[in-house]
PDB file of N, CA and C in Angstrom:
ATOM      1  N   UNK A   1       0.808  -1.191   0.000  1.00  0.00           N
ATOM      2  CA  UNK A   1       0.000   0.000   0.000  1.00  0.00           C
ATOM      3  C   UNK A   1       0.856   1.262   0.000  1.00  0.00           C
ATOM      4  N   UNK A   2       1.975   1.044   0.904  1.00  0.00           N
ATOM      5  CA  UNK A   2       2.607   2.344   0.899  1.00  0.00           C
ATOM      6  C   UNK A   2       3.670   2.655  -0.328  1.00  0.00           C
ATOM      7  N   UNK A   3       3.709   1.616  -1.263  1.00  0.00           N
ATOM      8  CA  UNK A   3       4.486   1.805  -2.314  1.00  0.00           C
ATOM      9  C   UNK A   3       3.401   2.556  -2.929  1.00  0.00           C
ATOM     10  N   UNK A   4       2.798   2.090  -3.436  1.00  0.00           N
ATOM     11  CA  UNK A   4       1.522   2.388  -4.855  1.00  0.00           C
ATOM     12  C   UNK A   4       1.004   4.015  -3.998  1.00  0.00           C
ATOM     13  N   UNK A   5       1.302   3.921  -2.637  1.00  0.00           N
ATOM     14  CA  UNK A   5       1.096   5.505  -2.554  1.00  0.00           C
ATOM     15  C   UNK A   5       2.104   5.951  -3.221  1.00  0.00           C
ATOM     16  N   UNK A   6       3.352   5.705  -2.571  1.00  0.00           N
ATOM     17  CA  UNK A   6       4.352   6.953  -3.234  1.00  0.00           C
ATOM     18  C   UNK A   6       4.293   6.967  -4.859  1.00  0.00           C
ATOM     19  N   UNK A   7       3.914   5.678  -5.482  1.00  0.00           N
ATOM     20  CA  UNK A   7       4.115   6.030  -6.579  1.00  0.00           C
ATOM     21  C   UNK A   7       2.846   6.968  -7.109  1.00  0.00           C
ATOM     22  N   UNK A   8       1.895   6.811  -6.310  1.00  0.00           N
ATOM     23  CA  UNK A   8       0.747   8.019  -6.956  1.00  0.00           C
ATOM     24  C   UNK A   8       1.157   9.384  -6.665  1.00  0.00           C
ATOM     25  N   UNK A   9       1.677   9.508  -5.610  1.00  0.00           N
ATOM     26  CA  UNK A   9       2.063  10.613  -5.263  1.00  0.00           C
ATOM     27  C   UNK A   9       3.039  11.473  -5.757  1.00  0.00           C
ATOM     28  N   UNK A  10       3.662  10.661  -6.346  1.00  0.00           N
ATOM     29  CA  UNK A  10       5.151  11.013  -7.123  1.00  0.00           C
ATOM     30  C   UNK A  10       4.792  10.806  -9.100  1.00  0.00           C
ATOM     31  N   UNK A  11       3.277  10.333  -9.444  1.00  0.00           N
ATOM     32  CA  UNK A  11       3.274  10.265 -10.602  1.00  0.00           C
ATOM     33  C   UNK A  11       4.067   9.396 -11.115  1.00  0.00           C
ATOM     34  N   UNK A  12       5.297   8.241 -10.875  1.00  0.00           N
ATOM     35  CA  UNK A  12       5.634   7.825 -11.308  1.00  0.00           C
ATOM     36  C   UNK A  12       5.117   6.793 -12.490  1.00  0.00           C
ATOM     37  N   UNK A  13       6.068   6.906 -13.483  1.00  0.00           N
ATOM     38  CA  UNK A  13       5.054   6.120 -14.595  1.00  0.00           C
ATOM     39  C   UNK A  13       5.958   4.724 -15.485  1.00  0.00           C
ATOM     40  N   UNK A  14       6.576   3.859 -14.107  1.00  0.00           N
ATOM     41  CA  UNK A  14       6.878   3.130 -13.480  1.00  0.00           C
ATOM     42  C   UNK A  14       6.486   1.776 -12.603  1.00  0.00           C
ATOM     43  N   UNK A  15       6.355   1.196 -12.540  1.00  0.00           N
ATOM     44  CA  UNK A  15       5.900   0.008 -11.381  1.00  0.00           C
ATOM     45  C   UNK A  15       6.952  -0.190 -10.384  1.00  0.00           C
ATOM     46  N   UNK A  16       6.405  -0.279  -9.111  1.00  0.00           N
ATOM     47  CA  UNK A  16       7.337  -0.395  -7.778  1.00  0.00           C
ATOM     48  C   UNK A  16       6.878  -1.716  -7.337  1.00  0.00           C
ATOM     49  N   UNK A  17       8.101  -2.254  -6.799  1.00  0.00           N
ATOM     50  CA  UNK A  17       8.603  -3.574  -6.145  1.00  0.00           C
ATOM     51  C   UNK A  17       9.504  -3.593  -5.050  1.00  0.00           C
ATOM     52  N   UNK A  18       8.669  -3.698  -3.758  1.00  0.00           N
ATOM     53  CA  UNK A  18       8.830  -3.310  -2.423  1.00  0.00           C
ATOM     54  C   UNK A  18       8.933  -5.001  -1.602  1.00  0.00           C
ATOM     55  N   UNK A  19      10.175  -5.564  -1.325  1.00  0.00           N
ATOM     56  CA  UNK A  19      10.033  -7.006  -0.821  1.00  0.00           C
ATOM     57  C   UNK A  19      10.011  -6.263   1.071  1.00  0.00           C
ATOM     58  N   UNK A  20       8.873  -7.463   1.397  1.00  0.00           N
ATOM     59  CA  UNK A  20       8.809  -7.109   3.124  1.00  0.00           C
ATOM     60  C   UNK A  20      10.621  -7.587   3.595  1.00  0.00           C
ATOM     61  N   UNK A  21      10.775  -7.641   4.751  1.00  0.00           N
ATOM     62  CA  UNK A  21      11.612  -7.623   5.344  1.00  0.00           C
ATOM     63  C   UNK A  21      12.757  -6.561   5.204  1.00  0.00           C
ATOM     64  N   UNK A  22      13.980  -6.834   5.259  1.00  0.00           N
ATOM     65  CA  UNK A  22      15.600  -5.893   5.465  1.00  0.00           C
ATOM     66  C   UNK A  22      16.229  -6.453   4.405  1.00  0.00           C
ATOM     67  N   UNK A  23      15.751  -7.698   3.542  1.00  0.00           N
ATOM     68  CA  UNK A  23      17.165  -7.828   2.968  1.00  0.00           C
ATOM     69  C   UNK A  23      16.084  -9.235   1.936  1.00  0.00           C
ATOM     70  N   UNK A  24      15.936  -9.458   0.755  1.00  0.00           N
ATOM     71  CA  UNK A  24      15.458 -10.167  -0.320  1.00  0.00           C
ATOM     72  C   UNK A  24      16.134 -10.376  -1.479  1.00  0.00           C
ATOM     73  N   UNK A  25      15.873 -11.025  -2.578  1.00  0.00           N
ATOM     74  CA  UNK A  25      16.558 -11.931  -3.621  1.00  0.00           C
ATOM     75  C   UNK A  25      16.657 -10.322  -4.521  1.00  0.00           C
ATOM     76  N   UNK A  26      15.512  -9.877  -4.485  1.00  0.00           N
ATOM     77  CA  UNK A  26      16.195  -8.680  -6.008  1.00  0.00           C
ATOM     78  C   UNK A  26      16.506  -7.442  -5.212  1.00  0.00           C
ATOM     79  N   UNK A  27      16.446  -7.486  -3.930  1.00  0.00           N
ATOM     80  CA  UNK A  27      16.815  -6.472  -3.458  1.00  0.00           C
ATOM     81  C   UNK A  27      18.501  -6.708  -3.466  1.00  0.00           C
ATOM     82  N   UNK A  28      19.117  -7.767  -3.521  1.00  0.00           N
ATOM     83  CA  UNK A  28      20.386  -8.411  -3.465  1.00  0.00           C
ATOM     84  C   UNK A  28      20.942  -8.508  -4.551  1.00  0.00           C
ATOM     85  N   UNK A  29      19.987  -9.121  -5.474  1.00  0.00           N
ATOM     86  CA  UNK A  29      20.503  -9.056  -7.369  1.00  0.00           C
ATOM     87  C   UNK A  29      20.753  -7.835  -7.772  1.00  0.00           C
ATOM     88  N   UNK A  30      20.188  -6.672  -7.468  1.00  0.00           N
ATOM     89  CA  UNK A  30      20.173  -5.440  -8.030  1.00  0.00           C
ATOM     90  C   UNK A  30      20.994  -4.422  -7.344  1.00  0.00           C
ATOM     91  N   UNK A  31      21.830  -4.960  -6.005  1.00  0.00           N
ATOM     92  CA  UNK A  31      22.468  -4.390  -5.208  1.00  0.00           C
ATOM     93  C   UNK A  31      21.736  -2.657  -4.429  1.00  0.00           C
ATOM     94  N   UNK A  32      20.529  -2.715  -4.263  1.00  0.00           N
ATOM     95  CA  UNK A  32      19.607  -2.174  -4.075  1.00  0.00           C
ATOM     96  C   UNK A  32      19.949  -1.408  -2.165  1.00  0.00           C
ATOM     97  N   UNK A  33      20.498  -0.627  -1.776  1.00  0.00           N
ATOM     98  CA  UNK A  33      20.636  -0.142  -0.833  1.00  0.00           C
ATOM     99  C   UNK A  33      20.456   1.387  -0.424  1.00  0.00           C
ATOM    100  N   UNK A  34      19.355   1.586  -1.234  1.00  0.00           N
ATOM    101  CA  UNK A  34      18.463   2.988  -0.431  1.00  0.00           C
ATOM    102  C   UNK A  34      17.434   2.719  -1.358  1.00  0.00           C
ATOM    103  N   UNK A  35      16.111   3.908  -0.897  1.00  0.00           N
ATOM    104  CA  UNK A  35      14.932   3.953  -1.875  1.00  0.00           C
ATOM    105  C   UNK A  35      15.228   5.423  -1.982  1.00  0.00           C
ATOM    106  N   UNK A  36      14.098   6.018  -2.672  1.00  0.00           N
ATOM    107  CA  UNK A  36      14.039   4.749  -4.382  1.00  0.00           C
ATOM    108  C   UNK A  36      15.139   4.608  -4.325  1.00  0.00           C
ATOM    109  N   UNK A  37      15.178   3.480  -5.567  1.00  0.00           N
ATOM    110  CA  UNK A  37      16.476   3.081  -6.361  1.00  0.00           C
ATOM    111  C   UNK A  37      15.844   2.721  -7.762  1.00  0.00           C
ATOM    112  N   UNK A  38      16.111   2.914  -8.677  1.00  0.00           N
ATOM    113  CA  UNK A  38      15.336   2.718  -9.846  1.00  0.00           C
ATOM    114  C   UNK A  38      16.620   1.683 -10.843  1.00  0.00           C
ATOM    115  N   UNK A  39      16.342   1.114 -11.346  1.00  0.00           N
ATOM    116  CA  UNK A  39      17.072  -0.011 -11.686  1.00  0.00           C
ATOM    117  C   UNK A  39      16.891  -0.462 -13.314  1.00  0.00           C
ATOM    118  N   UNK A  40      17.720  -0.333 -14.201  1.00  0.00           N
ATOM    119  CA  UNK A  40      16.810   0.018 -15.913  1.00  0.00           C
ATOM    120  C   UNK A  40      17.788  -1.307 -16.153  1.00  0.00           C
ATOM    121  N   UNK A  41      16.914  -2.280 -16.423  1.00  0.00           N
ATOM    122  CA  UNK A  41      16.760  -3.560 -17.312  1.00  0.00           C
ATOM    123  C   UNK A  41      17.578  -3.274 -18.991  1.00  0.00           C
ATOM    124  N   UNK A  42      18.542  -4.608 -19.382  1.00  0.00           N
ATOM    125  CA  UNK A  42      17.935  -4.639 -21.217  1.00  0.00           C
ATOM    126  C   UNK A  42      17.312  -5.599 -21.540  1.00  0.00           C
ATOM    127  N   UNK A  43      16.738  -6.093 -22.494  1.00  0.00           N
ATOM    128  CA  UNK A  43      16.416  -7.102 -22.824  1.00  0.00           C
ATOM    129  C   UNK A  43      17.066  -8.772 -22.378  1.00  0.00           C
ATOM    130  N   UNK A  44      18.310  -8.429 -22.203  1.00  0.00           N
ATOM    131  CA  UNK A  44      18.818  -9.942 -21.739  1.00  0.00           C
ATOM    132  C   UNK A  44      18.851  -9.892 -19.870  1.00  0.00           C
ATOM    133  N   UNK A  45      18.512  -8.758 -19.147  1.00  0.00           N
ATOM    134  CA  UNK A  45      18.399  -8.479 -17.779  1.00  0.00           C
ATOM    135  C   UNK A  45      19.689  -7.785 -17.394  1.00  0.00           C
ATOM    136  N   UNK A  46      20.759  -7.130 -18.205  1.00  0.00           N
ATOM    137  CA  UNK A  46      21.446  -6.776 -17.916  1.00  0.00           C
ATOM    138  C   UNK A  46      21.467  -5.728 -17.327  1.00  0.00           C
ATOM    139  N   UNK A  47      21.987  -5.174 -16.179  1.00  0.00           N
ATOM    140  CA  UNK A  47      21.904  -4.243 -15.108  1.00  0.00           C
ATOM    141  C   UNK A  47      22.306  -2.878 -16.543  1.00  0.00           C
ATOM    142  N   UNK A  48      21.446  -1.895 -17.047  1.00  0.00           N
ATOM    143  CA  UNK A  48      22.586  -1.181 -17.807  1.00  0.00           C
ATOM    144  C   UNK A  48      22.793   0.675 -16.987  1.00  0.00           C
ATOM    145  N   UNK A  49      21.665   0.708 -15.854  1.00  0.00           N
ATOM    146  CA  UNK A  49      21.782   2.054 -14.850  1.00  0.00           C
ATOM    147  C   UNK A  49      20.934   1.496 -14.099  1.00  0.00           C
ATOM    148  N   UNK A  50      21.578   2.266 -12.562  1.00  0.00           N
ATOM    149  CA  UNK A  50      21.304   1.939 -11.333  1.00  0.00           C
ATOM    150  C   UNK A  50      21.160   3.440 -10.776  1.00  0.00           C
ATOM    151  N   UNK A  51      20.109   4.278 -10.244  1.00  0.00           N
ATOM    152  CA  UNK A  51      20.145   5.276  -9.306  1.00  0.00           C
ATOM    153  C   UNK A  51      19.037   5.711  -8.855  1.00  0.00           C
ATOM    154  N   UNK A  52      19.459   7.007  -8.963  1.00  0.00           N
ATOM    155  CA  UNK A  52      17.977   7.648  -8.270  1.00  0.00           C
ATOM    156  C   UNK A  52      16.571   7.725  -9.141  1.00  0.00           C
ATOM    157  N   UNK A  53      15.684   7.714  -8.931  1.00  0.00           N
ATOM    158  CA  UNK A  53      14.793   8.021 -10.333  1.00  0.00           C
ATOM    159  C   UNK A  53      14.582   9.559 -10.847  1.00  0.00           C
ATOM    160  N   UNK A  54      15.405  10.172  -9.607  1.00  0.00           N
ATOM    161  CA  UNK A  54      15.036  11.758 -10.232  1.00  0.00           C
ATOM    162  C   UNK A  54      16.403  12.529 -10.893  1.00  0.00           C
ATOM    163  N   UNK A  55      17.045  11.117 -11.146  1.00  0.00           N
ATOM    164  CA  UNK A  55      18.677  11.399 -12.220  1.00  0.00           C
ATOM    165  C   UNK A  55      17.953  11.508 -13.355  1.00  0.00           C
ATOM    166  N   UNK A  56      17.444  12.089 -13.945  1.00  0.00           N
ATOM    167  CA  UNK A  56      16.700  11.957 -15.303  1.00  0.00           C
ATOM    168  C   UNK A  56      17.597  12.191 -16.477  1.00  0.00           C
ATOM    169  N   UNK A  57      18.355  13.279 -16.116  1.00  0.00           N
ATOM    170  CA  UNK A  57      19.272  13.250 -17.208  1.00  0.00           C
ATOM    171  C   UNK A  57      20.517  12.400 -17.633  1.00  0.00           C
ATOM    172  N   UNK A  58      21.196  11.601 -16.458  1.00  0.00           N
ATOM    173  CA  UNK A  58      21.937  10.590 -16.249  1.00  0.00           C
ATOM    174  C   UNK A  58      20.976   9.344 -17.291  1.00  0.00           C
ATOM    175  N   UNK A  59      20.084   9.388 -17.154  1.00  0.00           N
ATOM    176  CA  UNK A  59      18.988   7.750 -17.265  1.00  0.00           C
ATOM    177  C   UNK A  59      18.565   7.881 -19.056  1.00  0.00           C
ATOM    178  N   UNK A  60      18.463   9.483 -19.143  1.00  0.00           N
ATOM    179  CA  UNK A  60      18.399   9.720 -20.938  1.00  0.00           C
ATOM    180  C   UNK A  60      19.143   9.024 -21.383  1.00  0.00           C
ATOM    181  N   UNK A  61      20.854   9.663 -20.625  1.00  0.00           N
ATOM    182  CA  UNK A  61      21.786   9.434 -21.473  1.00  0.00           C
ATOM    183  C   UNK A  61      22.274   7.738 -21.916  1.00  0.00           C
ATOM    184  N   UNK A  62      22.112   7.154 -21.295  1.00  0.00           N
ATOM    185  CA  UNK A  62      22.388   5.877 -21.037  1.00  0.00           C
ATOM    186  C   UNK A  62      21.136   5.282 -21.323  1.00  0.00           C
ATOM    187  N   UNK A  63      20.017   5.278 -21.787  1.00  0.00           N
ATOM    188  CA  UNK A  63      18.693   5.087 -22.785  1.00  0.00           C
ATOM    189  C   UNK A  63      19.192   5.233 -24.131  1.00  0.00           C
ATOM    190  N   UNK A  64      19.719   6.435 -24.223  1.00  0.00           N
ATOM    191  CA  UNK A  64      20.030   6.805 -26.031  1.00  0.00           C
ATOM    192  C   UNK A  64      21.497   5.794 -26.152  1.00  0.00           C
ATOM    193  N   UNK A  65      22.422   5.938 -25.113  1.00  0.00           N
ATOM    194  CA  UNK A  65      23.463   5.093 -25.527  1.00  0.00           C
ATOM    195  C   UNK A  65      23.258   3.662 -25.739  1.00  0.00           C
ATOM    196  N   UNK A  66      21.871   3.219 -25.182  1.00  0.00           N
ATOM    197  CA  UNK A  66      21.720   1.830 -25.171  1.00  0.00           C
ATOM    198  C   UNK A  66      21.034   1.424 -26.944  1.00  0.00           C
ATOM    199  N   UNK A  67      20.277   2.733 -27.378  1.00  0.00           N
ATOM    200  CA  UNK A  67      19.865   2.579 -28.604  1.00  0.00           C
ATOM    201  C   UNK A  67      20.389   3.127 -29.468  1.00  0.00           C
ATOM    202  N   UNK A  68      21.605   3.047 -29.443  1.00  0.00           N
ATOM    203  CA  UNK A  68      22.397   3.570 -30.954  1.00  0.00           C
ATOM    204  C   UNK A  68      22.664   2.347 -31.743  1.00  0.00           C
TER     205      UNK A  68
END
């Protein structure tokens, strides 16, 4: 509940994935140690940016570099 708030609250246009406890499998795969943390997939699952979600211009750049 309190994810799908922040994400209404924040407009994100995004899906959030909040595991209960301190410590879980993709919270561990993704090396995930603060929130947000926004985490951009490629097609084969390769980690290709890891940060904040309000790096926007960091997350362009490395979007367009991924599609050249």
């Amino acid at each position: 509940e309190l994810a799908a708030a922040y994400q209404d609250e924040h407009r994100l246009p995004y899906g959030l994935y909040v595991e209960p406890g301190t410590a879980g499998r993709l919270q561990d795969r993704f090396r995930v140690d603060r929130y947000p943390t926004l985490v951009l997939l490629d097609g084969t699952g390769r980690t290709l940016w890891r940060g904040h979600p309000n790096d926007a211009a960091k997350l362009e750049e490395v979007i367009r570099e991924a599609f050249r």
